[in-house]
C-alpha atoms as a PDB file:
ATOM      1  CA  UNK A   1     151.735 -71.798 139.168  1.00  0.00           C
ATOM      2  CA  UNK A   2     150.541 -75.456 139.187  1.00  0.00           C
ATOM      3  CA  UNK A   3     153.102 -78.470 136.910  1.00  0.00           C
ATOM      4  CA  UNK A   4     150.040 -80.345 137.550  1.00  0.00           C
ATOM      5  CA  UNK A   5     146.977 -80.510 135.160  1.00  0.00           C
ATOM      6  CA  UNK A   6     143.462 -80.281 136.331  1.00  0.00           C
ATOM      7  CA  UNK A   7     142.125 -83.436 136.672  1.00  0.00           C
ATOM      8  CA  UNK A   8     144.769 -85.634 137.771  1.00  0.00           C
ATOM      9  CA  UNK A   9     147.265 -84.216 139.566  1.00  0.00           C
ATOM     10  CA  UNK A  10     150.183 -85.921 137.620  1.00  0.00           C
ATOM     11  CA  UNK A  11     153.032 -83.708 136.079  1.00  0.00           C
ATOM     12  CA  UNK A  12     153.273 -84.041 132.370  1.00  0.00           C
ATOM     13  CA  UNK A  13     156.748 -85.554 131.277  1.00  0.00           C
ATOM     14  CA  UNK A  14     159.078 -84.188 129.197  1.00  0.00           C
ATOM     15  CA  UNK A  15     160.931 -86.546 126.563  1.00  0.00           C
ATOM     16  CA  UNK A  16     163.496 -84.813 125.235  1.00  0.00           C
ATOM     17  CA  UNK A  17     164.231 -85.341 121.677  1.00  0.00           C
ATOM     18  CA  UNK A  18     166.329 -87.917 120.261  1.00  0.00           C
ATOM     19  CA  UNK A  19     168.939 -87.021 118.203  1.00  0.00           C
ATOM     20  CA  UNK A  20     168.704 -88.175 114.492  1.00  0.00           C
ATOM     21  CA  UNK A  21     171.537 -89.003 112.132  1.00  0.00           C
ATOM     22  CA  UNK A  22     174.029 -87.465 114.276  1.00  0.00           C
ATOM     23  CA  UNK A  23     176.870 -88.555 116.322  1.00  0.00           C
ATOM     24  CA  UNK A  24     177.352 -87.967 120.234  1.00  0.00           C
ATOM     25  CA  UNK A  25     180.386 -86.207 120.836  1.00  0.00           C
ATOM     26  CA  UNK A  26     181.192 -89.097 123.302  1.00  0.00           C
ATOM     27  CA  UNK A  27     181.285 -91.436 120.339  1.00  0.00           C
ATOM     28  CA  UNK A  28     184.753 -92.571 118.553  1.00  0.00           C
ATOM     29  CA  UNK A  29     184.935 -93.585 115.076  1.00  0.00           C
ATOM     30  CA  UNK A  30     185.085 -97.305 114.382  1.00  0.00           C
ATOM     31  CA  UNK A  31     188.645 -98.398 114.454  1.00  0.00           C
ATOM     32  CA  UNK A  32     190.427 -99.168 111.520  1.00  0.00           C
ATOM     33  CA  UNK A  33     192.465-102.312 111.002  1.00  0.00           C
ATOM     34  CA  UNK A  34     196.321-101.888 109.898  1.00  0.00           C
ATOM     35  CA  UNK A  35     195.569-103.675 107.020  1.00  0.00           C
ATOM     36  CA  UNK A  36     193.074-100.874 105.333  1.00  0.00           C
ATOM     37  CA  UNK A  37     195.269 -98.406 106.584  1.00  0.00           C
ATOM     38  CA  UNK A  38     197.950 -99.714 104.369  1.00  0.00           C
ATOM     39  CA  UNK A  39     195.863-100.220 101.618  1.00  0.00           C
ATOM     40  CA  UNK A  40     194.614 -96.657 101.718  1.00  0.00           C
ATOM     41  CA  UNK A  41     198.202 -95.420 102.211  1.00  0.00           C
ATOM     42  CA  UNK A  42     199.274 -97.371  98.502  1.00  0.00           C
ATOM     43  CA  UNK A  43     195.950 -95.631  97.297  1.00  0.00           C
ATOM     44  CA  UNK A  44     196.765 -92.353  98.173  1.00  0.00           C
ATOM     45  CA  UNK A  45     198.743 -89.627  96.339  1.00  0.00           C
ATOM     46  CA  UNK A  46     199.848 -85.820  96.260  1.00  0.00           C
ATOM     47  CA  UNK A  47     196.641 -83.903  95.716  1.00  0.00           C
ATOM     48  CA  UNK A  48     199.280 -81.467  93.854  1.00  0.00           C
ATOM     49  CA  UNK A  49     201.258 -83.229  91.327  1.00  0.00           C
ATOM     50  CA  UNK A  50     203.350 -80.310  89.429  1.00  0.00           C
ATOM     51  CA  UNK A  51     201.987 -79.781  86.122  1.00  0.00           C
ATOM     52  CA  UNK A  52     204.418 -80.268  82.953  1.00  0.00           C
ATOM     53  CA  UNK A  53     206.191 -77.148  81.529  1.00  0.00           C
ATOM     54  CA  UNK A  54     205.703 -77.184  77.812  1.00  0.00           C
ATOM     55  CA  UNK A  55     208.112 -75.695  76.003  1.00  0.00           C
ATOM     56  CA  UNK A  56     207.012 -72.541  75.182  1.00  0.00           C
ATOM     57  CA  UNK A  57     206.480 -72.178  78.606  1.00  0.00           C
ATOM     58  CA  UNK A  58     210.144 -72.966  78.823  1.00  0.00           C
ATOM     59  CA  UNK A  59     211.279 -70.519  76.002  1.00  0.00           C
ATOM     60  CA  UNK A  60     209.356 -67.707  78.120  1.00  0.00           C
ATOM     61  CA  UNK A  61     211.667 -68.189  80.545  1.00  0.00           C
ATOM     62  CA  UNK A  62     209.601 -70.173  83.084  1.00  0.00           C
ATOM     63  CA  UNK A  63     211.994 -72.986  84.627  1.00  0.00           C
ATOM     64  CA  UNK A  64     211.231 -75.760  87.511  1.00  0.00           C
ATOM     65  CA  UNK A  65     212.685 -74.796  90.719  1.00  0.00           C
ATOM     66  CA  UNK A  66     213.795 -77.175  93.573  1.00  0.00           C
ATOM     67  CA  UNK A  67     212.355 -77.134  96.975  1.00  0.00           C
ATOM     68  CA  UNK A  68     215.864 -76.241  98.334  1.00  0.00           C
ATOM     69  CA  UNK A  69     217.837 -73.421  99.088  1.00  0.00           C
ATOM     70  CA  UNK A  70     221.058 -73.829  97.237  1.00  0.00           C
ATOM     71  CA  UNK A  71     223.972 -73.945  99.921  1.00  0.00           C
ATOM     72  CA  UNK A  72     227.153 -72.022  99.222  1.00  0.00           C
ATOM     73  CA  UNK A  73     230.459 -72.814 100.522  1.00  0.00           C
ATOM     74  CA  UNK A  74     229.957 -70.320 103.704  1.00  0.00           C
ATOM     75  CA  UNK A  75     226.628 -71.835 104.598  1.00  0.00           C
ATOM     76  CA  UNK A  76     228.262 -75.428 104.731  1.00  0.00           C
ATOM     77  CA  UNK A  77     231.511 -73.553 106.670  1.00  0.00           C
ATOM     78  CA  UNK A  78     229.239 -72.518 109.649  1.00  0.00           C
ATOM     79  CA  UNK A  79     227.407 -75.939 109.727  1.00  0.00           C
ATOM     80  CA  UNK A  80     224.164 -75.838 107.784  1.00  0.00           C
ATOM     81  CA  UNK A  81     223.069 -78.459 105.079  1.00  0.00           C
ATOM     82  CA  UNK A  82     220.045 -79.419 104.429  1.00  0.00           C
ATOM     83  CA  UNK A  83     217.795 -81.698 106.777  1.00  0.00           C
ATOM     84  CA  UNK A  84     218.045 -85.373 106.257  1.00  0.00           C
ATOM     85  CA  UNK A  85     215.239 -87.448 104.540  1.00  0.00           C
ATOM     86  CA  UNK A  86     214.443 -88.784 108.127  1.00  0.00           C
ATOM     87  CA  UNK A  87     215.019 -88.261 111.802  1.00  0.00           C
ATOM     88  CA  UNK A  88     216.651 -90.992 113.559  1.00  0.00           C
ATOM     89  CA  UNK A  89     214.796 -91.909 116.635  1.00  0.00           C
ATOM     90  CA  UNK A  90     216.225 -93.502 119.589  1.00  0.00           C
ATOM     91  CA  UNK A  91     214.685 -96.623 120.595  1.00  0.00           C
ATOM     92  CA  UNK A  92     216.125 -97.002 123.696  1.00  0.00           C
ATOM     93  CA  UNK A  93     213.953 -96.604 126.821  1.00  0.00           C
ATOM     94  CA  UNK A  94     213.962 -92.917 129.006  1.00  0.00           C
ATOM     95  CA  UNK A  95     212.916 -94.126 131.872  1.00  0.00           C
ATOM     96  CA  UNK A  96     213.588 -92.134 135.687  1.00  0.00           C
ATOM     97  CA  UNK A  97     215.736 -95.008 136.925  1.00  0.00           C
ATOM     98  CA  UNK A  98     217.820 -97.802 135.718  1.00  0.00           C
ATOM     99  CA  UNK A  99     216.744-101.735 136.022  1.00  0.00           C
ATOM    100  CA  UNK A 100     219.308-102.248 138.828  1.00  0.00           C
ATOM    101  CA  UNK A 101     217.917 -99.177 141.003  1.00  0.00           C
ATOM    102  CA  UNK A 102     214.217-100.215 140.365  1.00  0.00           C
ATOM    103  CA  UNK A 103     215.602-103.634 141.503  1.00  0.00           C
ATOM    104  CA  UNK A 104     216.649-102.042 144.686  1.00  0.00           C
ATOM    105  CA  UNK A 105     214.089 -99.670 145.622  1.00  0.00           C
ATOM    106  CA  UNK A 106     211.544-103.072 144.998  1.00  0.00           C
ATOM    107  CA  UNK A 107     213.246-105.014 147.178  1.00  0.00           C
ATOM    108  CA  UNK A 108     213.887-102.353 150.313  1.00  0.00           C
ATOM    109  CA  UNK A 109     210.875-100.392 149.923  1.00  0.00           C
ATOM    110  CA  UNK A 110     207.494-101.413 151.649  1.00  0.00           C
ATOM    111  CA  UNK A 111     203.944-102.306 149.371  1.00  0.00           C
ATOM    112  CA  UNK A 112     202.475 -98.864 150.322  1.00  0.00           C
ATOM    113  CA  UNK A 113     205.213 -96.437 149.121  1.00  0.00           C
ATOM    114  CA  UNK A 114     204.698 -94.647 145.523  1.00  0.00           C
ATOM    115  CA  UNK A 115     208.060 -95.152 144.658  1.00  0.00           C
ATOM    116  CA  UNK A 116     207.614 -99.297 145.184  1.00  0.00           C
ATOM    117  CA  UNK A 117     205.224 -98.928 142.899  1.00  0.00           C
ATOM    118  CA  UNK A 118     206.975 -96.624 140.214  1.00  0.00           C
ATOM    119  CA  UNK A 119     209.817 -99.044 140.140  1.00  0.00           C
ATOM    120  CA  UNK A 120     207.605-101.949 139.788  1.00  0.00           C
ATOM    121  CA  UNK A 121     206.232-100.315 136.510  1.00  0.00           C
ATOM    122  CA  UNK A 122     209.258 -99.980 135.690  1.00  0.00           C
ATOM    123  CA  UNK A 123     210.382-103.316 136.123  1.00  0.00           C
ATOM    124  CA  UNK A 124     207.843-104.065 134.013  1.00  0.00           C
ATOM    125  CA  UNK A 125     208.672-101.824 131.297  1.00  0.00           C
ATOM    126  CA  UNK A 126     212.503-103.485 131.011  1.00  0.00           C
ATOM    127  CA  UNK A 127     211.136-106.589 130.803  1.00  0.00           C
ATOM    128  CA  UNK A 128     208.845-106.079 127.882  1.00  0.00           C
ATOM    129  CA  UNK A 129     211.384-104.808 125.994  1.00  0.00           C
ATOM    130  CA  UNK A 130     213.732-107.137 126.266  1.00  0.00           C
ATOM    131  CA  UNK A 131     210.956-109.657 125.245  1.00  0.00           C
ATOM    132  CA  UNK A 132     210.612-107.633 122.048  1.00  0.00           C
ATOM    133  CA  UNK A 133     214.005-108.248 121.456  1.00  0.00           C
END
């Protein structure tokens, strides 16, 4: 069968629909600026706040409970306590080689090798942070 109609011999086109309303799924949202972000975060609380005992709640026998375990004496003699209110983090750089080996490897390896390159990055990366500091 014929694309074409009758008379003029000229396909008909196609549009296909626009989308209304709706976001690509190629689109981002709009960034935010640190600034609203901390204003939000000051905004925001616990969706749950724990809801006051009354007391003949209390005289029922109904008591508030913590969120931890209590520890006996064994527990702390094998080395368990309870986790910290935050994780230290190490700030230092992991990085596959020191600054005095990409040094090195810069200064005896040729423009076209990978590793030049890797220890130029590097490089790079020391020298921020010591800018930061």
């Amino acid at each position: 069968m014929d694309d074409t109609n009758g008379k003029t011999g000229v396909r008909d086109q196609v549009v296909p629909p626009s989308p209304i309303g709706l976001a690509q799924k190629e689109q981002a949202p709009p960034p935010i600026s640190p600034k609203v972000t901390s204003e939000v975060s000051a905004i925001i609380e616990p969706s749950e706040k724990e809801p006051p005992i009354s007391t003949e709640v209390r005289e029922a026998g109904i008591e508030e409970v913590s969120e931890r375990l209590p520890l006996t004496d064994e527990h702390k003699a094998i080395g368990i306590e309870h986790a910290g209110e935050s994780t230290p983090v190490d700030t230092q750089p992991k990085l596959p080689m020191s600054e005095n080996e990409a040094l090195k490897i810069i200064k005896t390896t040729k423009n076209s090798d990978s590793k030049h390159w890797l220890a130029v990055l590097i490089e790079k990366i020391y020298k921020a942070v010591k800018s930061l500091k």
